[in-house]
N, C-alpha and C. Protein backbone atom coordinates (compact mmCIF):
# COMPACT_ATOMS: atom_id res chain seq x y z
N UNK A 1 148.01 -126.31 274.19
CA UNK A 1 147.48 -125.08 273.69
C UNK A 1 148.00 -123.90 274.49
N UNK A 2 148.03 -124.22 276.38
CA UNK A 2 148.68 -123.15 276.17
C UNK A 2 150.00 -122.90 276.16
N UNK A 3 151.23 -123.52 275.44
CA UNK A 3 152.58 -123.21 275.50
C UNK A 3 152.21 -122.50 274.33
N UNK A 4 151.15 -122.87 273.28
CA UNK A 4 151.37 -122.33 271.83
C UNK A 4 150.90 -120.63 272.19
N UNK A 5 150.05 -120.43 273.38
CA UNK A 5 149.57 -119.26 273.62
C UNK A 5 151.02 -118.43 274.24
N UNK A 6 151.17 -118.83 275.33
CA UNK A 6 152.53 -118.52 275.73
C UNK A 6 153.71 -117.84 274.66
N UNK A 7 154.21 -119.00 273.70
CA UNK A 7 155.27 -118.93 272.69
C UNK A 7 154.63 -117.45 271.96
N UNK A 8 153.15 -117.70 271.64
CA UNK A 8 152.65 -116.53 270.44
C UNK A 8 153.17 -115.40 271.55
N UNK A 9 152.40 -115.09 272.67
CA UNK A 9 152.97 -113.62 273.63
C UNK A 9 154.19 -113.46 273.47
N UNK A 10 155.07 -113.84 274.01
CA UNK A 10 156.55 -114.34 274.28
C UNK A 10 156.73 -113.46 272.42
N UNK A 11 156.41 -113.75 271.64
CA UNK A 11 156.95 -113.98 269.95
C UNK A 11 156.69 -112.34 269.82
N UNK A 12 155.24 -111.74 270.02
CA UNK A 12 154.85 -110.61 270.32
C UNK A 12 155.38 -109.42 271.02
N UNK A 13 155.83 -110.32 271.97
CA UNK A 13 156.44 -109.16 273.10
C UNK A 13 157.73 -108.76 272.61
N UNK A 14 158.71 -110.12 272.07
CA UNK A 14 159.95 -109.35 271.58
C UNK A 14 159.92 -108.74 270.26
N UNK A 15 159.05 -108.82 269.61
CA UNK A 15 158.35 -108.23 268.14
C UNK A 15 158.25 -106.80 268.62
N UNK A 16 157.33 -106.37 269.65
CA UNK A 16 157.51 -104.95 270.03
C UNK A 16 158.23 -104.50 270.40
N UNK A 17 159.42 -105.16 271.57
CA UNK A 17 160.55 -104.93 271.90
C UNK A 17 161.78 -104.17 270.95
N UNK A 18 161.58 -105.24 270.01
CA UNK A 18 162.53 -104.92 268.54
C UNK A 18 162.41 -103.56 267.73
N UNK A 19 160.51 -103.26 267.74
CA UNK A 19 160.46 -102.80 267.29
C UNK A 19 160.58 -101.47 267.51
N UNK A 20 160.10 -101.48 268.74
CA UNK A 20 160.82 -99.72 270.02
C UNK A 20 161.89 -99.29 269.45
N UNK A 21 162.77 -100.97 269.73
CA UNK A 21 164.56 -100.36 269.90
C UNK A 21 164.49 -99.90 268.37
N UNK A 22 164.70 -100.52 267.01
CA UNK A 22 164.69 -99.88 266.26
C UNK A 22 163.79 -98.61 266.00
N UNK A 23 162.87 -97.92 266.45
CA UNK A 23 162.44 -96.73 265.99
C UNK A 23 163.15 -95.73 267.29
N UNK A 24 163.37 -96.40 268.60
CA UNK A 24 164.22 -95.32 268.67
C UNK A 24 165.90 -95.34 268.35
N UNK A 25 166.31 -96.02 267.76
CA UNK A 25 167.49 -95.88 266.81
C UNK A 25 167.40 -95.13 265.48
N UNK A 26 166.07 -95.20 264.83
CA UNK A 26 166.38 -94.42 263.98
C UNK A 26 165.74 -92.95 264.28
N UNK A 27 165.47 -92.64 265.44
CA UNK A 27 165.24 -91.20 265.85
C UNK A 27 166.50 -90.78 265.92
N UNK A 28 167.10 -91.57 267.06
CA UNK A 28 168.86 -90.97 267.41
C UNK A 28 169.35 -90.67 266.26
N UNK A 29 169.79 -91.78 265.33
CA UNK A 29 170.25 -91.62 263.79
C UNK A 29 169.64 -90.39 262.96
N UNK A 30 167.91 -90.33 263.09
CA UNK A 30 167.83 -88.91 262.51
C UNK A 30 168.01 -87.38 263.21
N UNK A 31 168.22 -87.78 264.27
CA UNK A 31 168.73 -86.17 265.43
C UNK A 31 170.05 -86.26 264.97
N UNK A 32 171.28 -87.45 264.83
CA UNK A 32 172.62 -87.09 264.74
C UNK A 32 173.08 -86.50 263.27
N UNK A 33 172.24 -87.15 261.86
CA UNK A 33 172.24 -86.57 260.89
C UNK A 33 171.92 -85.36 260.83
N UNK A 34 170.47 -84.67 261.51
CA UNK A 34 170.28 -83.20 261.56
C UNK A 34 171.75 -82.55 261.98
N UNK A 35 171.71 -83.10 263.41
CA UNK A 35 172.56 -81.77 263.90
C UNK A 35 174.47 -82.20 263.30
N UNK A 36 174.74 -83.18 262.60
CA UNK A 36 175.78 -83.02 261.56
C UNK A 36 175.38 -81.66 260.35
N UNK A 37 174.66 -81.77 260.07
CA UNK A 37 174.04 -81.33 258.95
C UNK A 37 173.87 -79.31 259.10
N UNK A 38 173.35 -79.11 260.73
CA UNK A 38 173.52 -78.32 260.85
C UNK A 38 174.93 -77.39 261.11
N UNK A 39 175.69 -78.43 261.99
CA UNK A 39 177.36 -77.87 261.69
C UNK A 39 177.93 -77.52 260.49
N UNK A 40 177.46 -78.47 260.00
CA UNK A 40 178.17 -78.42 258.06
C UNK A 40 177.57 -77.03 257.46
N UNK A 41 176.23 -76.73 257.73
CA UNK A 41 176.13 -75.83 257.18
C UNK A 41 176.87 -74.33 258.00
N UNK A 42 176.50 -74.46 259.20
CA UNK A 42 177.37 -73.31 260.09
C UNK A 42 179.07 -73.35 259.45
N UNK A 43 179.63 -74.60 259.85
CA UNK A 43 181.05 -74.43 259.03
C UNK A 43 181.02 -73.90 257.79
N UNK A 44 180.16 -74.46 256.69
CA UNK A 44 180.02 -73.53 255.46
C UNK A 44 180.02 -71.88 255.43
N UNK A 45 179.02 -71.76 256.01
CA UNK A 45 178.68 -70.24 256.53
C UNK A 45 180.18 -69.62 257.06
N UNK A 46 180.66 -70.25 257.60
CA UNK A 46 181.65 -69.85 257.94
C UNK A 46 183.16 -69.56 257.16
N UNK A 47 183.11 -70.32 256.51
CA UNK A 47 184.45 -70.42 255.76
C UNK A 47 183.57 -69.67 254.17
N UNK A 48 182.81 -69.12 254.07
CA UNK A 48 182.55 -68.18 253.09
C UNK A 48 182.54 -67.24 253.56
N UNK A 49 182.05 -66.62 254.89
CA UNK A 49 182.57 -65.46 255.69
C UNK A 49 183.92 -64.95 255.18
N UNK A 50 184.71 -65.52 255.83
CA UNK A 50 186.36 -66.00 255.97
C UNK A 50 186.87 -65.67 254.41
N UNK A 51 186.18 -66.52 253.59
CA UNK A 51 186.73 -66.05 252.00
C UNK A 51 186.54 -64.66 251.81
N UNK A 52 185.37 -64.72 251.87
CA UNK A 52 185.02 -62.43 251.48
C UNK A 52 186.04 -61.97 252.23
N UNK A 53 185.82 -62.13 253.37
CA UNK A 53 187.29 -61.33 254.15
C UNK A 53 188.53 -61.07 253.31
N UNK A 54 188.87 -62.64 253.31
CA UNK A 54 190.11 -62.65 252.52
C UNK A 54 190.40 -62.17 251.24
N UNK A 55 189.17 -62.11 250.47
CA UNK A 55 189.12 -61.60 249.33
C UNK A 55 189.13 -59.81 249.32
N UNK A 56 188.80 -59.37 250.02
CA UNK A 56 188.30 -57.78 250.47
C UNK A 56 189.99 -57.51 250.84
N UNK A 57 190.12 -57.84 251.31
CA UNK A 57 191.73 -57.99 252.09
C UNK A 57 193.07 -57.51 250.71
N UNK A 58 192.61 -59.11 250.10
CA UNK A 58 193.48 -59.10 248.93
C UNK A 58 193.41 -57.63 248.04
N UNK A 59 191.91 -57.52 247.96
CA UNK A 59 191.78 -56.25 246.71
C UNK A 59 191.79 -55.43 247.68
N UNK A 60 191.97 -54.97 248.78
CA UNK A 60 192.96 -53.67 249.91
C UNK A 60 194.05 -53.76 248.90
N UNK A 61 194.92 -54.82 249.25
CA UNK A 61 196.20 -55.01 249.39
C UNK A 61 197.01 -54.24 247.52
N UNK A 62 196.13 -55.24 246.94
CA UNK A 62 196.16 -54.95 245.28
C UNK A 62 196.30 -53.36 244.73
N UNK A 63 195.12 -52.97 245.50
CA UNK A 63 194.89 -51.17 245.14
C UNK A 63 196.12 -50.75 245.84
N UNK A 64 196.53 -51.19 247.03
CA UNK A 64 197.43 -49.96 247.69
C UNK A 64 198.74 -50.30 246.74
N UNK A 65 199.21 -51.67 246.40
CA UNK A 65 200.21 -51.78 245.79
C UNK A 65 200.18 -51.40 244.18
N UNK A 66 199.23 -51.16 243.44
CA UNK A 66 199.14 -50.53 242.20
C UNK A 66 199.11 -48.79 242.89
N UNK A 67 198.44 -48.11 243.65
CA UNK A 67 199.01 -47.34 243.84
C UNK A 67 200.40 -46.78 243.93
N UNK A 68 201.01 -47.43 244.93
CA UNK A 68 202.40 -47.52 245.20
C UNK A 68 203.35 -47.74 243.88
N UNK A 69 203.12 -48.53 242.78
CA UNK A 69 203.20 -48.68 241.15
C UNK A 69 203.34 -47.87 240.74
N UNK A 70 202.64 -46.73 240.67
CA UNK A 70 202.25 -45.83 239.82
C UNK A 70 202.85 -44.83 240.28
N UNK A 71 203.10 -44.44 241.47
CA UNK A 71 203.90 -43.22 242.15
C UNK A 71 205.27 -43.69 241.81
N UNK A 72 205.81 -44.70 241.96
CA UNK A 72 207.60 -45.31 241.57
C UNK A 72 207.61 -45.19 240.01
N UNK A 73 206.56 -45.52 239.27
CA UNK A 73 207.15 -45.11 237.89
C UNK A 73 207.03 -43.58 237.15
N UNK A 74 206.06 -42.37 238.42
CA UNK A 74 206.04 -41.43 237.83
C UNK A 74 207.26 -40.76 238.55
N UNK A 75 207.93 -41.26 239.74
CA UNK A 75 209.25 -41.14 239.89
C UNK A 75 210.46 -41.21 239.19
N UNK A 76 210.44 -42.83 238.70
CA UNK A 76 211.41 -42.75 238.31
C UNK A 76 211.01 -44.10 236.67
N UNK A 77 210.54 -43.21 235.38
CA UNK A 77 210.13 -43.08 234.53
C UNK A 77 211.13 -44.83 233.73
N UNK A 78 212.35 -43.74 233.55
CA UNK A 78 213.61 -44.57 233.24
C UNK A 78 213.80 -46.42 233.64
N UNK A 79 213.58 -45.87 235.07
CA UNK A 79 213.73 -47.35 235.76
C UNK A 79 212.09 -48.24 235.24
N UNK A 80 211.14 -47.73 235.45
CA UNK A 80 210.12 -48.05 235.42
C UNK A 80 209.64 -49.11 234.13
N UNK A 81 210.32 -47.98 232.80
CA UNK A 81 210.16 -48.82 231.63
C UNK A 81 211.35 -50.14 231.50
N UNK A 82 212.46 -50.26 232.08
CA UNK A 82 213.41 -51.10 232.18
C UNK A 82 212.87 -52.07 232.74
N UNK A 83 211.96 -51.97 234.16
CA UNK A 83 211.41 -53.51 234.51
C UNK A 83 210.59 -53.48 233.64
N UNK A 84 209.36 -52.86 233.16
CA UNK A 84 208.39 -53.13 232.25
C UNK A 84 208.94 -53.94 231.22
N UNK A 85 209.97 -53.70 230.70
CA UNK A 85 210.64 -54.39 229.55
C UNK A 85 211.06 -56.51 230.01
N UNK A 86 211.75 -56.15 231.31
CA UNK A 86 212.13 -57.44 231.69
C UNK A 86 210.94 -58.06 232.07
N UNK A 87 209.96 -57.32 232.42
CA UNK A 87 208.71 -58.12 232.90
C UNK A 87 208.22 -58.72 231.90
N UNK A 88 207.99 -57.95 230.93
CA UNK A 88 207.34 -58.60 229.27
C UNK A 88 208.39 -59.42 228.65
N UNK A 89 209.33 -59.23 229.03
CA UNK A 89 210.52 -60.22 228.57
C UNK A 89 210.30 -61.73 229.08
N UNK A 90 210.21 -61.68 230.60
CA UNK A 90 210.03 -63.02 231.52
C UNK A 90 208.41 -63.85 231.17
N UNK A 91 207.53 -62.65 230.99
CA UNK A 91 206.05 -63.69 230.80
C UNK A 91 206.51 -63.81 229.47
N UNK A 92 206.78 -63.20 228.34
CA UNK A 92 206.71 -63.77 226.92
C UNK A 92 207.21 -65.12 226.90
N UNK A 93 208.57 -65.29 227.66
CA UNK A 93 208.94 -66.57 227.74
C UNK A 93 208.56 -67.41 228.67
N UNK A 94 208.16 -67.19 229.18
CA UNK A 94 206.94 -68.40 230.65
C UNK A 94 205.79 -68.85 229.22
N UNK A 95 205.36 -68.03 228.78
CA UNK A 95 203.72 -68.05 227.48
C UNK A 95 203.97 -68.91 226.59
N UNK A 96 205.34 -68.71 226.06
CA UNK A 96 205.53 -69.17 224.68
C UNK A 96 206.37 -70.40 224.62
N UNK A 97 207.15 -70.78 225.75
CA UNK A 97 208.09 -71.94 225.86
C UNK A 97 207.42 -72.92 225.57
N UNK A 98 207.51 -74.30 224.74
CA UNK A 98 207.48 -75.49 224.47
C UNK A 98 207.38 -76.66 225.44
N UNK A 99 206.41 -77.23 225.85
CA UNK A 99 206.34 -78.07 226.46
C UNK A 99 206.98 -79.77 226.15
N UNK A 100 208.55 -80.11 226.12
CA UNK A 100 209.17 -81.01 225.51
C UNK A 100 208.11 -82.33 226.01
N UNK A 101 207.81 -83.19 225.10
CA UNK A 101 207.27 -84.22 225.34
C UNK A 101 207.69 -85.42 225.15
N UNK A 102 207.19 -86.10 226.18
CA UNK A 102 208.60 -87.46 226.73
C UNK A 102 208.07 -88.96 226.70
């Protein structure tokens, strides 16, 4: 009777043992998911920052060069409608070309 008492403690003790280690494994596991979770969102945060920038940037860039557009063709009128022409020339045919199928 008492090895069977013994064996039951013994059975108990590593029952709690087990059961520590796993709950503090899944603490660690839920602290490392948070603070993944929190990077991901900081990186997010971040690289949408970064886009507006880039986007704000681009439409700088856009206005100054439609500006710059508009002063070269009230310059020089002649030239102006000549690319206009090749320009509508080049997309008509980029738009309308045939995709040969194989």
């Amino acid at each position: 009777m008492n090895n069977i008492t013994r064996t039951k403690h013994a059975v108990e003790k590593s029952a709690d043992h087990a059961n520590s280690l796993l709950d503090e494994a899944s603490e660690r596991f839920t602290g490392m998911v948070e603070d993944t979770k929190e990077k991901g969102q900081e990186l997010i945060e971040n690289a949408k920052d970064r886009g507006v920038e880039l986007l704000d940037d681009a439409q700088e860039r856009s206005q100054d060069a439609w500006r710059d557009l508009k002063k070269w063709a009230q310059k020089n009128p002649g030239a102006a409608l000549g690319w206009g022409v090749a320009a509508g020339a080049v997309l008509y045919a980029l738009l309308t070309r045939k995709v040969e199928k194989s």
